[in-house]
Protein backbone atom coordinates (compact mmCIF):
# COMPACT_ATOMS: atom_id res chain seq x y z
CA UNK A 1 26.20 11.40 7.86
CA UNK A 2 29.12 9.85 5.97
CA UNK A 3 30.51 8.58 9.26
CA UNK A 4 27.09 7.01 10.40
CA UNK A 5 27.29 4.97 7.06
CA UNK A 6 30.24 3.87 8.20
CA UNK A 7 29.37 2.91 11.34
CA UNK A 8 26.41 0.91 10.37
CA UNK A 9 28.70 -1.25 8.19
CA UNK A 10 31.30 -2.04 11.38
CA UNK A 11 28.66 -3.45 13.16
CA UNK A 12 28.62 -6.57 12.49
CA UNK A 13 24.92 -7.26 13.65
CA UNK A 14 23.35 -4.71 11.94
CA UNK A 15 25.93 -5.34 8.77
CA UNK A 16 24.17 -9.06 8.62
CA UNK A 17 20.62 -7.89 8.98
CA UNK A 18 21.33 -5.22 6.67
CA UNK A 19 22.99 -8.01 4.04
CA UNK A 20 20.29 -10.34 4.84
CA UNK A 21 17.71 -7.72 3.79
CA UNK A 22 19.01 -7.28 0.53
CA UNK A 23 19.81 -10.90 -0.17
CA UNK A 24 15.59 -11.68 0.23
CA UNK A 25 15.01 -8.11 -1.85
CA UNK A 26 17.37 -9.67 -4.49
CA UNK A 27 15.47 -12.70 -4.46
CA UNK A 28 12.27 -11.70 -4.54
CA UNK A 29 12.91 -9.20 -7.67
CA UNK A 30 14.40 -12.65 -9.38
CA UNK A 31 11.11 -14.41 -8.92
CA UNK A 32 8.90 -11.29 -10.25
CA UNK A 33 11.10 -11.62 -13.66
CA UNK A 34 10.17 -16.16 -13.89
CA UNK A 35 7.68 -16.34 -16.05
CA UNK A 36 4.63 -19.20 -14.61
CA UNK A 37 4.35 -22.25 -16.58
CA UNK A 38 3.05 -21.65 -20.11
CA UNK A 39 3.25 -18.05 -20.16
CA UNK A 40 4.32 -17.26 -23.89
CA UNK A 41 7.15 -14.72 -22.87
CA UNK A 42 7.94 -13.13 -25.97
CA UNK A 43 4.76 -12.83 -26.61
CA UNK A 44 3.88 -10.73 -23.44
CA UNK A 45 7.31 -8.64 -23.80
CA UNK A 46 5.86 -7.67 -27.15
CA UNK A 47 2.73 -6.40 -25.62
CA UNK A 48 4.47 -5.09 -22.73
CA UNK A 49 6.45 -2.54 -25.60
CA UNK A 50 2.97 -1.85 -27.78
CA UNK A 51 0.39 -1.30 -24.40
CA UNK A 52 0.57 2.00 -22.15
CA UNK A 53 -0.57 -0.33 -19.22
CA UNK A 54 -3.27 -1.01 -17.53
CA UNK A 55 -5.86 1.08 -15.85
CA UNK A 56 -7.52 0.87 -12.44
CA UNK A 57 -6.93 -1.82 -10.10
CA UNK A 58 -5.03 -4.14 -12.28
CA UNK A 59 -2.89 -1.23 -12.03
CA UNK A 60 -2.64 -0.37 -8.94
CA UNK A 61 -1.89 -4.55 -8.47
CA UNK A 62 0.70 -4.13 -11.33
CA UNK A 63 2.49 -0.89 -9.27
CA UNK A 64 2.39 -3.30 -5.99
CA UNK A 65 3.71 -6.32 -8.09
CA UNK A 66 7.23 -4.26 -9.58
CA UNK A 67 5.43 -4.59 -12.69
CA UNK A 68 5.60 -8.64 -12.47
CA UNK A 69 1.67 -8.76 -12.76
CA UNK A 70 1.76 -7.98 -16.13
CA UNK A 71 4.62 -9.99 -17.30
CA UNK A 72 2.77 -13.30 -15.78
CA UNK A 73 5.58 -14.38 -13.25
CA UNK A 74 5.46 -16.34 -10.93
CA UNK A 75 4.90 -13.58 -8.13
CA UNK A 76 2.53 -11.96 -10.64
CA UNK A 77 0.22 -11.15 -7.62
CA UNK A 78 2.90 -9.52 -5.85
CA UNK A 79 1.65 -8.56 -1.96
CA UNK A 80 -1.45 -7.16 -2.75
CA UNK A 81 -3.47 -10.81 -1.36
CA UNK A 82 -1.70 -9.95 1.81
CA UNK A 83 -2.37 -6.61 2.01
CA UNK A 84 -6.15 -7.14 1.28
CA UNK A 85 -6.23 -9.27 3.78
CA UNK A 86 -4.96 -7.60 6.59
CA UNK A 87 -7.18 -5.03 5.70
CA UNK A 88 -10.36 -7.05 6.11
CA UNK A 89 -8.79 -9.02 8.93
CA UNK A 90 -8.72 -4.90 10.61
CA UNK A 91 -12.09 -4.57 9.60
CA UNK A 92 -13.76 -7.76 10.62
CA UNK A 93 -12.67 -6.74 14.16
CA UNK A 94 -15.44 -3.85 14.26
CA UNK A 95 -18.61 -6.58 12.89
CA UNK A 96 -16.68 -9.66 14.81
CA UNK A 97 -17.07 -9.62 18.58
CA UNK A 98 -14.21 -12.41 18.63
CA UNK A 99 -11.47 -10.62 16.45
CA UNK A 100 -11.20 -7.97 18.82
CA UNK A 101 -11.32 -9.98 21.72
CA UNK A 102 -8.23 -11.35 20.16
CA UNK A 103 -7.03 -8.25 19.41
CA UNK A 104 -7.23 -7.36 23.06
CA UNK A 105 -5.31 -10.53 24.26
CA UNK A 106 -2.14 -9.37 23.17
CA UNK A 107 0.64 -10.94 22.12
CA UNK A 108 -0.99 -14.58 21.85
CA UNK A 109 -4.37 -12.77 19.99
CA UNK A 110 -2.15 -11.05 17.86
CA UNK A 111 -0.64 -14.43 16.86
CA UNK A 112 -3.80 -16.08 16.50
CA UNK A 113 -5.22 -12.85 14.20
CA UNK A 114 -1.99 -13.34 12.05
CA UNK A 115 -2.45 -16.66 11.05
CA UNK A 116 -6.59 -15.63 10.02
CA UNK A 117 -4.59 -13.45 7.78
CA UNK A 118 -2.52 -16.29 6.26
CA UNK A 119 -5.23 -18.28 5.25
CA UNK A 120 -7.17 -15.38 3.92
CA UNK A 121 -4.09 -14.54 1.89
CA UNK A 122 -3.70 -17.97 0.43
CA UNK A 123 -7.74 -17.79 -0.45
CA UNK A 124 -7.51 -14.46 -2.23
CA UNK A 125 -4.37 -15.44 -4.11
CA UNK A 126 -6.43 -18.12 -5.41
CA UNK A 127 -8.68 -15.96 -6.27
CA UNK A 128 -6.72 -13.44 -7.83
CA UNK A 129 -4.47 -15.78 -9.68
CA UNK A 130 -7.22 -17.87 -11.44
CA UNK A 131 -8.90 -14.32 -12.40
CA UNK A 132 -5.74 -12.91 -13.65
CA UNK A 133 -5.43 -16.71 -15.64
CA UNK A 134 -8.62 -15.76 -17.31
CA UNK A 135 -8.34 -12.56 -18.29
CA UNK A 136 -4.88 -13.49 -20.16
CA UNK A 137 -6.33 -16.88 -22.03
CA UNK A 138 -9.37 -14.32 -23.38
CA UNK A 139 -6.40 -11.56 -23.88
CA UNK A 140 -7.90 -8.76 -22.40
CA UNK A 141 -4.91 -8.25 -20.04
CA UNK A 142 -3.65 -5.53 -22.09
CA UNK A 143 -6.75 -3.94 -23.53
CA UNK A 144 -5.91 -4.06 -26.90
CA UNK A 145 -7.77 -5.80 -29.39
CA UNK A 146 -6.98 -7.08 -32.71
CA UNK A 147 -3.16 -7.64 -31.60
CA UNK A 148 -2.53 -11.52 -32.06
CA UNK A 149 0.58 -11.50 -29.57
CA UNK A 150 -1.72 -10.18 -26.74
CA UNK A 151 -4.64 -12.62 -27.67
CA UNK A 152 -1.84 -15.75 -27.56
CA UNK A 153 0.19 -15.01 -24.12
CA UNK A 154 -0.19 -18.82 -23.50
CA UNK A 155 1.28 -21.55 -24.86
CA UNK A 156 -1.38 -24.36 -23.65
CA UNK A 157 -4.98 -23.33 -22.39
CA UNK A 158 -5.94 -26.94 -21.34
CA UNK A 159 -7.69 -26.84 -17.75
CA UNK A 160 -4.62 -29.01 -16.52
CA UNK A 161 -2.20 -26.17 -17.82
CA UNK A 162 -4.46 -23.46 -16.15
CA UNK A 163 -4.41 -24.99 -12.93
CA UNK A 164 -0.76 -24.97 -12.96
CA UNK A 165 -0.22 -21.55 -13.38
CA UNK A 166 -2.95 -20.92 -10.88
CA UNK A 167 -1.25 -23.27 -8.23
CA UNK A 168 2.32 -21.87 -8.77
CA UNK A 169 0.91 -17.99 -8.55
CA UNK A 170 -0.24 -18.77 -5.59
CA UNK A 171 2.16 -20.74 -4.09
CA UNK A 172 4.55 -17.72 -5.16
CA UNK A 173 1.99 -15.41 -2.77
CA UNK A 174 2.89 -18.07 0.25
CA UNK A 175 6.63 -17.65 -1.32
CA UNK A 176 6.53 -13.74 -0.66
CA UNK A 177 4.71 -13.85 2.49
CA UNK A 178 7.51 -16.44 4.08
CA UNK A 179 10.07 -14.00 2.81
CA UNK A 180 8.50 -10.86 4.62
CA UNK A 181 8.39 -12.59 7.54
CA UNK A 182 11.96 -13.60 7.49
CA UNK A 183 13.29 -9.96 6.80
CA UNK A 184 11.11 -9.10 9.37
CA UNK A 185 12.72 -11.91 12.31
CA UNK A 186 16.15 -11.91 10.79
CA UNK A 187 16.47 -8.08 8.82
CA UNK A 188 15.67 -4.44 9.49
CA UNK A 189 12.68 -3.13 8.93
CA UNK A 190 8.73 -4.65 8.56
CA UNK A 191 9.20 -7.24 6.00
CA UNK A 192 6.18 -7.10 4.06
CA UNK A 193 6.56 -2.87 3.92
CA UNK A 194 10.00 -3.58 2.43
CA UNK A 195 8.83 -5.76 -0.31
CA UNK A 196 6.49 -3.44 -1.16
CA UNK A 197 8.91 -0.36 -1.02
CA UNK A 198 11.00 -2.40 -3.34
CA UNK A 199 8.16 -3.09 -6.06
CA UNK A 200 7.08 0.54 -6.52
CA UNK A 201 10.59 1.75 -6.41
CA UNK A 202 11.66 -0.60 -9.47
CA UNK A 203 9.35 0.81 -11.54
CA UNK A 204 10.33 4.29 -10.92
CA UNK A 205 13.29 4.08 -13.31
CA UNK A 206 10.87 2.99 -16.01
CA UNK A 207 8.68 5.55 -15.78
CA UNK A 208 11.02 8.63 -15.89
CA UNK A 209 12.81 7.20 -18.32
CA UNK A 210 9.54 6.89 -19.91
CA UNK A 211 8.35 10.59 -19.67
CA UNK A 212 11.94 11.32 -21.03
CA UNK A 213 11.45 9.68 -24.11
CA UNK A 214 7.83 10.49 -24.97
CA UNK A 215 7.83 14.11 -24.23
CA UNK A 216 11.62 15.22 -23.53
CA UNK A 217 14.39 16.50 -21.52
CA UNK A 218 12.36 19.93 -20.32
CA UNK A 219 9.45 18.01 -18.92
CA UNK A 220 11.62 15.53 -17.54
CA UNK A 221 13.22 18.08 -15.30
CA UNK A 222 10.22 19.40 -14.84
CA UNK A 223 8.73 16.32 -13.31
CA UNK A 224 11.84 15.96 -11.28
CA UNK A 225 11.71 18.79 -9.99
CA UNK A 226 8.01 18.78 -9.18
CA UNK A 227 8.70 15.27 -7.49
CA UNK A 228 11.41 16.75 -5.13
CA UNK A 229 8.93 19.51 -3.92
CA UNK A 230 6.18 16.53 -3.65
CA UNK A 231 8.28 13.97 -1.57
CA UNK A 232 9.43 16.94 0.75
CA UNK A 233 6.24 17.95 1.35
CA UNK A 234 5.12 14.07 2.25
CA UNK A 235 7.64 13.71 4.74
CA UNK A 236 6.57 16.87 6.22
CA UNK A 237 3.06 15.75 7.07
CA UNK A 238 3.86 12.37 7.45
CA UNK A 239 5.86 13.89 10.36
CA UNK A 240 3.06 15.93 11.46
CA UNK A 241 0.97 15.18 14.39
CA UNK A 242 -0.77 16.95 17.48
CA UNK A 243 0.63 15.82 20.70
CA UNK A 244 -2.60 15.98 23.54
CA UNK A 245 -0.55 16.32 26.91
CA UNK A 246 -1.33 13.47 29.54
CA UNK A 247 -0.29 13.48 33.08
CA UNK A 248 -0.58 10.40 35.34
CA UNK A 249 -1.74 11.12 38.91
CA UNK A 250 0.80 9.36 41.82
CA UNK A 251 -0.61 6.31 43.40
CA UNK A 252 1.62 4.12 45.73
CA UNK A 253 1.28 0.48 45.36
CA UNK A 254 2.57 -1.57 48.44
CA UNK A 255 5.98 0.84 49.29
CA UNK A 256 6.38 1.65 45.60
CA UNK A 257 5.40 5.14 43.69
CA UNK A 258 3.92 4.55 40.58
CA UNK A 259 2.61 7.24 37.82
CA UNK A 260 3.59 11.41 38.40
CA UNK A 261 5.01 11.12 34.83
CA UNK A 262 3.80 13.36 31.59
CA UNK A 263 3.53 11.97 28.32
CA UNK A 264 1.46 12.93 25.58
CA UNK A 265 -0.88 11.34 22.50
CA UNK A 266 0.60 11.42 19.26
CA UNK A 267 -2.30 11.86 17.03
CA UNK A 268 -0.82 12.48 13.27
CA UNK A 269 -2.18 14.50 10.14
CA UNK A 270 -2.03 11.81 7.82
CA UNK A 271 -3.59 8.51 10.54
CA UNK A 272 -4.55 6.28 7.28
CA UNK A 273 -1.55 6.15 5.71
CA UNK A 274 -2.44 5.31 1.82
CA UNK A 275 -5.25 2.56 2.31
CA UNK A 276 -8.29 5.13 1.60
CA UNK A 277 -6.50 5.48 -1.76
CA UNK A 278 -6.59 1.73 -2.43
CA UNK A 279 -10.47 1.67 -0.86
CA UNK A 280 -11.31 4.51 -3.59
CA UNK A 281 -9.11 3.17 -6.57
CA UNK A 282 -10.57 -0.40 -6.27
CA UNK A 283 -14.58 1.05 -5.61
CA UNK A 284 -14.04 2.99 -8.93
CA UNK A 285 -12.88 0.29 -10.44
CA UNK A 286 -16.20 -1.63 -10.14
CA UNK A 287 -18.20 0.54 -12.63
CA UNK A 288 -15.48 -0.46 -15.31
CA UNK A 289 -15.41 -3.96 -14.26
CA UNK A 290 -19.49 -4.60 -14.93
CA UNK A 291 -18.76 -2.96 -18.12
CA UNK A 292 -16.74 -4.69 -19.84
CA UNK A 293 -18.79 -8.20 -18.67
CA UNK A 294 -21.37 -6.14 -20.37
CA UNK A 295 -20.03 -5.51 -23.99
CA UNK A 296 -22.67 -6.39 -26.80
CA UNK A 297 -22.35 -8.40 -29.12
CA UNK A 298 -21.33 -7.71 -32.60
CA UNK A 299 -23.55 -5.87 -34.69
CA UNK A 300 -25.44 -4.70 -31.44
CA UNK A 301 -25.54 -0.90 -30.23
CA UNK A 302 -23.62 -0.01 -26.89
CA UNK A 303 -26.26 0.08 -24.29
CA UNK A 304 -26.17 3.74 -22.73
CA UNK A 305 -25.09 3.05 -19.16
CA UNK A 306 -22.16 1.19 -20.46
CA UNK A 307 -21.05 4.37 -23.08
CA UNK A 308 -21.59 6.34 -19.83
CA UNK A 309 -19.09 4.52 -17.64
CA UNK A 310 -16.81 3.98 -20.82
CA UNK A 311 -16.64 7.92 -21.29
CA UNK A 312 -16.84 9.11 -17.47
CA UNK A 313 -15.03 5.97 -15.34
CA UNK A 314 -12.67 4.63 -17.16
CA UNK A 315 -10.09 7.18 -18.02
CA UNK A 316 -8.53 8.73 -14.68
CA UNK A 317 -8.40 12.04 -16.68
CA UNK A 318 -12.06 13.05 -16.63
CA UNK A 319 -12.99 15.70 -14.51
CA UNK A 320 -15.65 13.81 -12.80
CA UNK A 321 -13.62 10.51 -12.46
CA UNK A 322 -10.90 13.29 -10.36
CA UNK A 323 -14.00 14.37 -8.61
CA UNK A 324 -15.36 10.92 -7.43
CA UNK A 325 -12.14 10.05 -6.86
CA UNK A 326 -11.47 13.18 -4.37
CA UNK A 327 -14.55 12.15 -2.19
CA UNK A 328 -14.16 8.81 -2.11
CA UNK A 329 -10.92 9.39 -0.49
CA UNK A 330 -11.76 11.91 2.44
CA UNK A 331 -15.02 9.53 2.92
CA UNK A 332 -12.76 6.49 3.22
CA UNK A 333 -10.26 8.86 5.63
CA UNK A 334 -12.27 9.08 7.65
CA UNK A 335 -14.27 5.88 7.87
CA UNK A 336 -10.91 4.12 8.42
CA UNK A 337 -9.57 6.42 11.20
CA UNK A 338 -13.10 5.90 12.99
CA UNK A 339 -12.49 1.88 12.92
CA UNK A 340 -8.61 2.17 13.77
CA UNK A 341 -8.61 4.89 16.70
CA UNK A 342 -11.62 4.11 19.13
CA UNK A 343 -11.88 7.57 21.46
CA UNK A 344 -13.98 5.99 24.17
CA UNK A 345 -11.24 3.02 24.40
CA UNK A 346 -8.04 5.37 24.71
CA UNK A 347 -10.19 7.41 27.47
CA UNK A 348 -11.44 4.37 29.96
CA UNK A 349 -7.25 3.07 29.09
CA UNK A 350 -6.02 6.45 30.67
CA UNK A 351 -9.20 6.63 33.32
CA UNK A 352 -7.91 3.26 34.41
CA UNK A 353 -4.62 3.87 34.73
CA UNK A 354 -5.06 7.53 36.55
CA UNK A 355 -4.23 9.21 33.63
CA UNK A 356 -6.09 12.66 31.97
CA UNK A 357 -4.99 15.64 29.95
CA UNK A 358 -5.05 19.28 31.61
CA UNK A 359 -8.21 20.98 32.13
CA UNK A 360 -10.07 18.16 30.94
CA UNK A 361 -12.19 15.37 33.48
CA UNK A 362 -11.68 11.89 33.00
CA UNK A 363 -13.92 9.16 31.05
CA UNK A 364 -16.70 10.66 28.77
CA UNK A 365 -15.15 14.61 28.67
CA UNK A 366 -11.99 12.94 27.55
CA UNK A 367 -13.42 11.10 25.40
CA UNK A 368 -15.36 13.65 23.42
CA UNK A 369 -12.38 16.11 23.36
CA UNK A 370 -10.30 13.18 21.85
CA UNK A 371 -13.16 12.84 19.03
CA UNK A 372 -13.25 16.76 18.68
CA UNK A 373 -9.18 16.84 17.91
CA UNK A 374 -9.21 13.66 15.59
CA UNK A 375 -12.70 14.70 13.47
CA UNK A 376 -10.67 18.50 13.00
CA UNK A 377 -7.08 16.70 11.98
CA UNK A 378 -8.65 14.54 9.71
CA UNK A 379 -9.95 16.65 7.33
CA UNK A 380 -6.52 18.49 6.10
CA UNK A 381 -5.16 15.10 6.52
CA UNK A 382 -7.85 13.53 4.02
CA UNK A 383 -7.54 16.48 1.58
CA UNK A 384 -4.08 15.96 1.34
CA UNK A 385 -4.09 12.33 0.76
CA UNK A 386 -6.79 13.35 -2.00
CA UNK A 387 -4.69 15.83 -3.93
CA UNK A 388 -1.56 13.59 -3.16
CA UNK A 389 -3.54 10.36 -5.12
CA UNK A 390 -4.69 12.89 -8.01
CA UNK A 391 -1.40 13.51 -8.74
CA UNK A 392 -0.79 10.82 -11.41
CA UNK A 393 -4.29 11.64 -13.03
CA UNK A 394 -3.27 15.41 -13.19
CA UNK A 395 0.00 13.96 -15.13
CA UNK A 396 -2.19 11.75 -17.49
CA UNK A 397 -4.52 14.69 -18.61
CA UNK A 398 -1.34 17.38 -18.58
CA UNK A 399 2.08 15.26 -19.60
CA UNK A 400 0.43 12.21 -20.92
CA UNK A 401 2.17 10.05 -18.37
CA UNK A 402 0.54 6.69 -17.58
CA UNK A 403 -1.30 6.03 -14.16
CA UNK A 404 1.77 4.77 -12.56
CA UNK A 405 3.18 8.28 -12.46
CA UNK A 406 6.19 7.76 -9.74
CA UNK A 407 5.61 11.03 -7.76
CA UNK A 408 1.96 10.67 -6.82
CA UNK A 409 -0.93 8.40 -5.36
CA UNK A 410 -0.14 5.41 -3.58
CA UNK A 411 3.32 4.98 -4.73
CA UNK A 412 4.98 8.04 -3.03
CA UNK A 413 2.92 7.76 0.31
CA UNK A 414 4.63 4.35 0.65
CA UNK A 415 8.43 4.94 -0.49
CA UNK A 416 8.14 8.25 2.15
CA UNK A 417 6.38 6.29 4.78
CA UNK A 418 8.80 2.77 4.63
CA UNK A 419 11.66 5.05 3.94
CA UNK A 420 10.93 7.02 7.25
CA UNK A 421 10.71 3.84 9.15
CA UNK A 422 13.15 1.76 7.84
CA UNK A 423 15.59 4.76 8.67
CA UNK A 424 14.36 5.16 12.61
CA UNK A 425 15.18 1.65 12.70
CA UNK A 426 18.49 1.87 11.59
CA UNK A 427 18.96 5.04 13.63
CA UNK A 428 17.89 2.95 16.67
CA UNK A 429 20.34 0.31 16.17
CA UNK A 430 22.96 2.48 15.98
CA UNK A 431 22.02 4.19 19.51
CA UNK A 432 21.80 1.27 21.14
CA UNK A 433 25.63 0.58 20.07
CA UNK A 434 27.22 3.73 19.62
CA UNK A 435 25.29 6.25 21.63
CA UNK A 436 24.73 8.44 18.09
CA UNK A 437 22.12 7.49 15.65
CA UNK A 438 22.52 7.95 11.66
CA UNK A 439 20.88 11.56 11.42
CA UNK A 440 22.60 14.23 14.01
């Protein structure tokens, strides 16, 4: 192991991606901590100190942010515009004919699909970023009222002032995206996974030390410890995955064989990776979102749908906020795995080709059997990513812990899952050089 380390570190290709890597990661943790024109810092470190966070999708845009959301930087919005909009971008190809014609073109669709998902990036930064300007000049950003630092976190609230800090929030959204896509030509690893990687694992510090000082060194190790059993279990079905066996018939083409090869279909456990959580965290987050553009006035009684939501869908540690939250998760498993893997597609692919899997006929059989393995492997693959998310909302109604618990939800799916990658990547470097990757 030691020596692989080594070995990455006399190459001197890989030792410049590797350095170039960290040089943008450096960078882009610099900008998070720049506070946007007429942000009253101190002001916003003292709330920072007094608040507990944010709930819902400000927090889960917070986690994705390494915590600059909250401290008003310049990358306050962190990647979450680009990863909504890839998202849609992957669902518009199911209602728009033309996206997945693109899709289908390869590498030149692919290109043009990309830059649809610039523009929509730019768009929902400016979207996000005048929101998020709002919400601090009426200094609700915290949720705490009757604190005058977190009702003054800016220095000027003139519309010229606001537009600033909307226009340099966003710009810092194109700023992020450019670096992900350098790391990605010029680095190891998928750029934009990386950056992400990086924001949830600066926080992690934070937090434990957090837990530490709020409820001691016992529960501490106790979190530790349940965090080791909880990332060894990720990797484990984040590795998992049923392989369907394919053989390809011969055919000869001119004097040339072709095909008489077996392969297989790698269909994992865990196909949706973490973006049913963010589908469920940001639907639950609606409820909350009417109802607080719904507070009376004062002297007026709390209309009873709002006291409902306040009591039921706000806190993560209700019982029937866990329960929602649950279903809304296997629903959204497998609603995304139905968009992303198309059974009919993969079976007229191998029909055309002169491929099909033992004991089964080509074209519709296939087909069905395909949609018979994935429906089955879905469900302990949504339950999982269910009881993985409810993690940190276990830890805020048990240890008190905030919603950005470190071992749980969306946080640990991604450090595993990057972590995984970025590591194959290395390991394939390596081969290609030395014959011996970085794990025996």
């Amino acid at each position: 192991m030691f020596s692989a380390i080594a070995r990455i570190f006399r190459t001197p290709d890989l030792r410049r991606k590797i350095a170039f890597t960290l040089a943008i990661i450096a960078l882009y943790r610099f900008g998070a901590h720049v506070p946007a024109p007429f942000v009253d810092f101190p002001n916003v470190q003292s709330c920072l100190r007094q608040s507990a966070g944010t709930e819902g999708l400000l927090s889960l845009v917070n986690l994705f942010s390494g915590g600059a959301l909250l401290q008003l930087s310049i990358f306050a919005l962190g990647v979450m515009p680009y990863i909504t909009a890839t998202i849609i971008v992957q669902l518009l190809r199911v209602v728009i004919p033309h996206f997945e014609t693109l899709y289908k073109e390869g590498q030149a669709g692919q290109a043009r699909l990309t830059q649809y998902t610039r523009y929509l990036t730019i768009a929902l930064a400016l979207l996000q970023s005048t929101t998020l300007v709002t919400v601090a000049r009426s200094g609700q950003l915290f949720g705490t009222t009757g604190v005058p630092e977190c009702e003054n976190l800016l220095t000027n609230d003139v519309w010229w002032a606001q537009l600033l800090m909307i226009i340099t929030m966003t710009a810092g959204t194109g700023l992020i995206m450019w670096f992900a896509e350098l790391v990605t030509e010029r680095g190891i690893g998928n750029g934009m996974s990386l950056l992400i990687f990086t924001s949830i694992a600066a926080a992690f510090p934070a937090s434990m030390w957090a837990i530490w000082q709020s409820k001691g060194f016992e529960v501490f190790l106790l979190v530790l410890a349940v965090g080791i059993v909880v990332v060894a279990l990720v990797v484990f079905v984040e590795q998992s995955q049923r392989r369907i066996p394919v053989q390809y018939a011969k055919r000869m083409v001119g004097r040339r064989t072709y095909g008489g090869t077996n392969t297989y279909i790698p269909i994992k456990v865990n196909m949706a990776g973490v973006v049913p959580v963010i589908f469920a965290s940001s639907l639950l987050y609606i409820p909350a979102l009417i109802a607080q553009f719904n507070q009376p006035q004062a002297g007026e009684d709390v209309p009873a749908w709002v006291a409902w939501i306040q009591l039921y869908l706000v806190r993560g540690d209700h019982p029937l906020y866990m329960a929602l939250y649950f279903l809304l998760i296997v629903g959204f498993t497998y609603f995304y795995v139905a968009i992303t893997f198309n059974p009919v597609e993969v079976a007229d692919n191998m029909k055309k080709y002169g491929g099909f899997i033992p004991g089964i006929r080509a074209g519709r059989p296939t087909a069905e059997y395909l949609d018979y393995v994935l429906t089955r492997i879905t469900l302990p693959g949504s339950i999982y990513l269910g009881l993985i998310a409810l993690l940190p909302l276990i830890a805020l109604a048990t240890v008190g812990a905030n919603q950005n618990f470190p071992f749980g939800g969306a946080s640990i799916l991604i450090i595993v899952g990057v972590g995984l990658e970025t590591v194959k990547q290395i390991d394939a470097q390596l081969q290609q050089r030395h014959y011996e990757g970085l794990l025996r």
